[in-house]
Protein backbone atom coordinates (compact mmCIF):
# COMPACT_ATOMS: atom_id res chain seq x y z
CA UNK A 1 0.00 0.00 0.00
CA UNK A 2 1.00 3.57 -0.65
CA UNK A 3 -0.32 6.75 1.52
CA UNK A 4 -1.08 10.34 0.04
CA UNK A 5 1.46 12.90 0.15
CA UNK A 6 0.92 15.01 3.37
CA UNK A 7 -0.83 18.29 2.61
CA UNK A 8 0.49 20.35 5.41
CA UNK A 9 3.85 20.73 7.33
CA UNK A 10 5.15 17.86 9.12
CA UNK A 11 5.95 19.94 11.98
CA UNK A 12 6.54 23.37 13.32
CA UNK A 13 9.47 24.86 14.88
CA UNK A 14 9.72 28.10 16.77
CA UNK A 15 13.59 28.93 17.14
CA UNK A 16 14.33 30.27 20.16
CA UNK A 17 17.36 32.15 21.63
CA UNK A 18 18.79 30.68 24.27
CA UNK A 19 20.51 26.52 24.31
CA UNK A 20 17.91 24.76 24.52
CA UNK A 21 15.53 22.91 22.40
CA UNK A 22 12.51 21.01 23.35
CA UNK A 23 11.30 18.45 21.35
CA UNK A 24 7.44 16.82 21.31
CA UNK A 25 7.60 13.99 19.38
CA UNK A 26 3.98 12.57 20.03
CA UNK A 27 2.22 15.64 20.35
CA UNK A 28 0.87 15.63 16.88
CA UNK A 29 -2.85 14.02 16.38
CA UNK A 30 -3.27 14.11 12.51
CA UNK A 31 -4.25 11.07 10.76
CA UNK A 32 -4.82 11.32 7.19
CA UNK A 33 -8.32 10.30 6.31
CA UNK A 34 -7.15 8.10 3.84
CA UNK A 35 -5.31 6.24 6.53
CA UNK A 36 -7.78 6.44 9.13
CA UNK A 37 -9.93 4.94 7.18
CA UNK A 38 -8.46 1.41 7.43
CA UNK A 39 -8.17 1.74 11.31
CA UNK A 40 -10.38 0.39 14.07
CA UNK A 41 -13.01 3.25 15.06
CA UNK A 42 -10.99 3.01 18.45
CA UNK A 43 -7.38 4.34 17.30
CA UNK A 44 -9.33 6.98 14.82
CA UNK A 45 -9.12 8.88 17.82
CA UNK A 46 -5.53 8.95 18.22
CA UNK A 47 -5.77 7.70 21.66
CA UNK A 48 -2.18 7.30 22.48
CA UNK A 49 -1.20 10.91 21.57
CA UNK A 50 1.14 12.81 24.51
CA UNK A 51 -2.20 15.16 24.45
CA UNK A 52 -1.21 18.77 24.82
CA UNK A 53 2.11 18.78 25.54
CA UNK A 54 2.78 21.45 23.39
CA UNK A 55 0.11 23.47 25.59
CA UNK A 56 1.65 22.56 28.57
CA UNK A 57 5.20 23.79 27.83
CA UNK A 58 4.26 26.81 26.03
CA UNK A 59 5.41 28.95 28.58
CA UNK A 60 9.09 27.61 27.31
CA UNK A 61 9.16 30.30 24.95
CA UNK A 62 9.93 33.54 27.64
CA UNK A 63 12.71 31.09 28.67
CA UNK A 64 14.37 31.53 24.98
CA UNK A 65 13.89 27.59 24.11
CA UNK A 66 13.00 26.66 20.56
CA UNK A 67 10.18 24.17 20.22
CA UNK A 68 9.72 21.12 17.85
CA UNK A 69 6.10 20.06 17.28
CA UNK A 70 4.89 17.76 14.84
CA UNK A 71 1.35 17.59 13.26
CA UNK A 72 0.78 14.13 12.96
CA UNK A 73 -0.05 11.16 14.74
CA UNK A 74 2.60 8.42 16.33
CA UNK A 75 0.20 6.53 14.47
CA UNK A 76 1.68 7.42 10.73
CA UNK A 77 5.22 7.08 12.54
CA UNK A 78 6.38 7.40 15.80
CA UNK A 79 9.05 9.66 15.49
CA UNK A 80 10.47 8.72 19.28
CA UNK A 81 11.44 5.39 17.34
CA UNK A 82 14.72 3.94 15.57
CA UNK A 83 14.15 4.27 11.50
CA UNK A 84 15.02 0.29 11.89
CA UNK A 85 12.47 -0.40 14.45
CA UNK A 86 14.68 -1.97 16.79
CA UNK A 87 13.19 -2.41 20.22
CA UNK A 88 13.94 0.02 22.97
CA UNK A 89 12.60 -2.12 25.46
CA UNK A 90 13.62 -5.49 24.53
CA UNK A 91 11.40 -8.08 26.37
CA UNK A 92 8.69 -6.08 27.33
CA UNK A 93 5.34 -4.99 25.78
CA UNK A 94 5.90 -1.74 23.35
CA UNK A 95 4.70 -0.50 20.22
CA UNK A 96 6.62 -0.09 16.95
CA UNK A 97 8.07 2.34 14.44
CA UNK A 98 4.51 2.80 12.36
CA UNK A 99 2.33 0.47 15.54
CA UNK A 100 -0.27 -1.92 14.86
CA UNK A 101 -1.44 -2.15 18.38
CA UNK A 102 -2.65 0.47 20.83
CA UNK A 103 -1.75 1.26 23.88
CA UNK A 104 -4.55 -0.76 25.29
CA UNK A 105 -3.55 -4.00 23.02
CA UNK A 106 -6.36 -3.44 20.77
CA UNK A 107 -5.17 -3.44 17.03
CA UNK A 108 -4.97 -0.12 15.44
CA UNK A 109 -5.74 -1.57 11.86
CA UNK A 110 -8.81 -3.70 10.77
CA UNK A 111 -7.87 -6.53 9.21
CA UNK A 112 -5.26 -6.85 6.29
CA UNK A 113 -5.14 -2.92 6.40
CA UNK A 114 -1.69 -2.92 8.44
CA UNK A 115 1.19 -1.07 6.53
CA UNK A 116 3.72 -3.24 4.60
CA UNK A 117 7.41 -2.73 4.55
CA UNK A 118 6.89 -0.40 1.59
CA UNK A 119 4.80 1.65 3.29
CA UNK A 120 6.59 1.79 6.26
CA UNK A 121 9.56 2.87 4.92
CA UNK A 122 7.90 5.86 2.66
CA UNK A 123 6.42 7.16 6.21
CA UNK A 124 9.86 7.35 7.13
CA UNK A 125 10.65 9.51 4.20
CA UNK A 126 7.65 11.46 4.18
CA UNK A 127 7.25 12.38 7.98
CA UNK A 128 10.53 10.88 9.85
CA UNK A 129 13.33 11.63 8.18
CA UNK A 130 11.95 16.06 7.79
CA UNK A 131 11.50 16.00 11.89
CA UNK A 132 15.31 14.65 12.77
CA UNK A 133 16.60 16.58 10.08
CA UNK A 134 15.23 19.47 11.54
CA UNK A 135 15.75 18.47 15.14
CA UNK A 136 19.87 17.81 14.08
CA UNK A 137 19.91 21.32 12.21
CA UNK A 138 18.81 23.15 15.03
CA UNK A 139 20.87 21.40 17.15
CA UNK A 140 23.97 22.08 15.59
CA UNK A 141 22.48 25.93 15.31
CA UNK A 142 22.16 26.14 19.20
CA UNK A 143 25.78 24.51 19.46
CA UNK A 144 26.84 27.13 16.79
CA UNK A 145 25.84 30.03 18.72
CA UNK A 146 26.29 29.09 22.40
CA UNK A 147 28.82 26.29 21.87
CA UNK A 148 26.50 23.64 23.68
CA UNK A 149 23.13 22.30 23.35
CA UNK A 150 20.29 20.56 25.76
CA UNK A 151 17.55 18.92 23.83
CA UNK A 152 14.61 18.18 26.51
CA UNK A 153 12.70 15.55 25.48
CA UNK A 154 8.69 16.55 26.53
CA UNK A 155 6.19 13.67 26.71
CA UNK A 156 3.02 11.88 28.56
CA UNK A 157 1.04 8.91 28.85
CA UNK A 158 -1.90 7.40 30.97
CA UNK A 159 -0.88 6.93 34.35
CA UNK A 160 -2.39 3.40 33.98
CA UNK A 161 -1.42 1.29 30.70
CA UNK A 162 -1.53 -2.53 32.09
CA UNK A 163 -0.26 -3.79 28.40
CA UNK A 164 2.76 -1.31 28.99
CA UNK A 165 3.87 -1.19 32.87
CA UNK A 166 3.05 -2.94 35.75
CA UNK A 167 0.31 -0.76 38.54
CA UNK A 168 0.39 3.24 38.62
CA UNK A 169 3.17 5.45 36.69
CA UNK A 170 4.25 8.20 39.00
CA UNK A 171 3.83 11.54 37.98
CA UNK A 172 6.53 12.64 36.62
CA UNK A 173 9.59 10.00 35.11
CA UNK A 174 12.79 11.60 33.89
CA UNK A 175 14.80 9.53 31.64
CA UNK A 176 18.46 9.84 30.84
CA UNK A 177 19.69 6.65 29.98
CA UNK A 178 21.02 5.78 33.46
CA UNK A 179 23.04 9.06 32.97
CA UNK A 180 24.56 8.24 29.61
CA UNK A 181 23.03 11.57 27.80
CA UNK A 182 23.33 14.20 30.29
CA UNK A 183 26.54 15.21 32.30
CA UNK A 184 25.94 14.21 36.19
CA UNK A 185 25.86 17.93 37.48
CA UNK A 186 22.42 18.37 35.50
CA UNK A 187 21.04 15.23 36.35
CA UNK A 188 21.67 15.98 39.99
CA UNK A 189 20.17 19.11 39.51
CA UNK A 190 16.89 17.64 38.42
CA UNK A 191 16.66 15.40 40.51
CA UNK A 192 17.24 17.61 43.45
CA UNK A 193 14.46 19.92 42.65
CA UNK A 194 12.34 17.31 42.35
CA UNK A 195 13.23 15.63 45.74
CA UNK A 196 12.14 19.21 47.00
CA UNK A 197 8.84 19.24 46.16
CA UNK A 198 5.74 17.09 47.90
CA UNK A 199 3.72 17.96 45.50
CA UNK A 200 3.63 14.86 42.92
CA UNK A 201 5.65 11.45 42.93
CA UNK A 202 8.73 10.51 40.71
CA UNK A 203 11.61 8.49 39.75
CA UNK A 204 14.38 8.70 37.24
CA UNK A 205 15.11 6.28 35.41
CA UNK A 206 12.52 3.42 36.14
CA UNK A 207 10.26 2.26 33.13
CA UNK A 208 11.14 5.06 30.99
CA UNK A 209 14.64 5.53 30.45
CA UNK A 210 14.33 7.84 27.50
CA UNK A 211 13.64 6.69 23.61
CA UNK A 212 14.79 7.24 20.72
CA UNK A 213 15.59 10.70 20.35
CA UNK A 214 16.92 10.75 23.60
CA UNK A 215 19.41 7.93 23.51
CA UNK A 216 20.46 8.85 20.04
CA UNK A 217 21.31 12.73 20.24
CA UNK A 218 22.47 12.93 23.61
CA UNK A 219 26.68 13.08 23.83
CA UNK A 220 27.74 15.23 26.70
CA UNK A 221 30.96 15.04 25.04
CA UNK A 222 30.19 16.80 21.91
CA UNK A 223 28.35 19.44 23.87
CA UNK A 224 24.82 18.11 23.38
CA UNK A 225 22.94 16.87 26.80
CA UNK A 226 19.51 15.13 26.30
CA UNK A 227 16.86 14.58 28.96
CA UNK A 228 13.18 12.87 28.98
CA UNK A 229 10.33 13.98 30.92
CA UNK A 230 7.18 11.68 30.53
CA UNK A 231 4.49 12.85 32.32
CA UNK A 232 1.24 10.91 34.24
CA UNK A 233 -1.95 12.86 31.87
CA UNK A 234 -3.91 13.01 35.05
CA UNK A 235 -1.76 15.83 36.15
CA UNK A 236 -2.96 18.16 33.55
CA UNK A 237 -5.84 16.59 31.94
CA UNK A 238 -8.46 14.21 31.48
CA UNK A 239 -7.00 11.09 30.84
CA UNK A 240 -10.76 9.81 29.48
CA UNK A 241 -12.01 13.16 27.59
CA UNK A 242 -8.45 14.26 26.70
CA UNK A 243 -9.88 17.58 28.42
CA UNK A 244 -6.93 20.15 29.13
CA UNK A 245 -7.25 20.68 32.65
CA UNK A 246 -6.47 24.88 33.23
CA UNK A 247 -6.14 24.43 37.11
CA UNK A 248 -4.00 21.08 36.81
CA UNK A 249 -1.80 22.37 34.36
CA UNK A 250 -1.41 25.79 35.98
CA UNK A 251 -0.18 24.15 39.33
CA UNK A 252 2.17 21.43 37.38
CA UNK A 253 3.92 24.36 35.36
CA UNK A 254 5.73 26.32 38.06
CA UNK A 255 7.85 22.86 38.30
CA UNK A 256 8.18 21.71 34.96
CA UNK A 257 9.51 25.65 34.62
CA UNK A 258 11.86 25.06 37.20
CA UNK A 259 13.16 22.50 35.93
CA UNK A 260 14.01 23.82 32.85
CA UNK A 261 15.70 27.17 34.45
CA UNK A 262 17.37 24.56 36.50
CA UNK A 263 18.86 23.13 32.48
CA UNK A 264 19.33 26.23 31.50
CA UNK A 265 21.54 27.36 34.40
CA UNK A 266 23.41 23.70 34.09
CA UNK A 267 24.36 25.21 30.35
CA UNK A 268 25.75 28.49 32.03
CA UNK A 269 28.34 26.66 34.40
């Protein structure tokens, strides 16, 4: 099978001034109507999109970041994913590169409507390959002008996914591949500020240790730190309407701006 040509941008980028770059790979909820069409009426919704994200870290911009958001679904391609589909999670439940299944285990595609290799691979081309080309260039502009780079890594999920993780998710998970993409100053920093607060639950580390675009771009050596942030969706919205939630969001974004200021600073030392 072959899909349509997109009709709009892939993604949007606001460039920013200062050394840091936020990137949102599952923010987008587009599905081309061509494609939706041969999905279950259950993933037409785009259920597993990091609702809002985009929303949530808005504020980023009086802090100088640039922002990467793309329009479409994880559903067309999950960006957050090796171009060879190789497992980031080996032995555990996890969907794929262009996923068949939801979060939930349901399929995403009625029968025999599930993208070949063909297919897969032109989604690469069509709406991969433009976001990490942009997300490299701007990364190497960043490292240009302030000689170092910090690409923060902004997601969320359902608190509960059974066919993903075992019980509750706390509410916030930072992921840095056990340290490997960040230099240890930051990644004490983080965590410090968030062994401050009271106000919500979190570890570093634990089920989500950071994805793709996280493992992949992050080389404290060459200058460039990475760092993952998923989120629990019941602290800003609801997790059953996909409802942005003002009051949620407006008491979780004093921290999540703290924590960036607290990157930021890392990039001034």
């Amino acid at each position: 099978m072959t899909i349509a040509h997109p009709t709009e941008p892939v993604f949007q980028l606001h460039r920013g001034t200062a050394p840091l770059l936020i990137s949102l790979p599952h923010d987008g909820a587009l599905i081309p109507e061509s494609l939706k069409a041969r999905m279950v009426e259950s993933a037409r919704r785009a259920p597993d999109t990091d609702w809002h994200v985009s929303r949530l870290y808005d504020f980023a911009r009086e802090l100088g970041a640039s922002i990467l958001v793309p329009r479409y679904s994880r559903y067309v391609v999950d960006l957050n994913r090796p171009p060879d589909d190789t497992s980031l999670y080996p032995g555990q439940n996890t969907t794929g590169l262009c996923p068949a299944v939801q979060f939930s285990g349901e399929a995403v595609y009625l029968d025999g409507q599930s993208p070949d290799e063909a297919e897969v691979a032109e989604r690469v081309e069509l709406y991969w390959r433009p976001y990490h080309q942009t997300l490299v260039a701007e990364l190497d502009r960043i490292r240009g002008e302030h000689g170092r780079a910090v690409l923060w890594e902004g997601h969320s999920i359902r608190g509960e996914v059974p066919f993903l993780f075992e019980g509750r998710l706390p509410d916030l998970n930072l992921g840095t591949s056990g340290g490997k993409t960040c230099l240890p100053e930051l990644q004490a920093a983080l965590e410090g500020l968030l062994a401050a607060q009271s106000d919500y639950d979190w570890i570093a580390n634990g089920r989500f240790k950071g994805g793709y675009i996280t493992r992949h771009y992050g080389d404290p050596e060459i200058g460039v730190q990475a760092v993952q942030l998923e989120l629990s969706q019941r602290n800003y919205m609801d997790e059953d309407s996909f409802a942005y939630d003002e009051a949620k969001a407006a008491r979780l974004q004093p921290l999540l701006r703290k924590l960036l200021s607290a990157t930021l600073a890392s990039q001034d030392a």
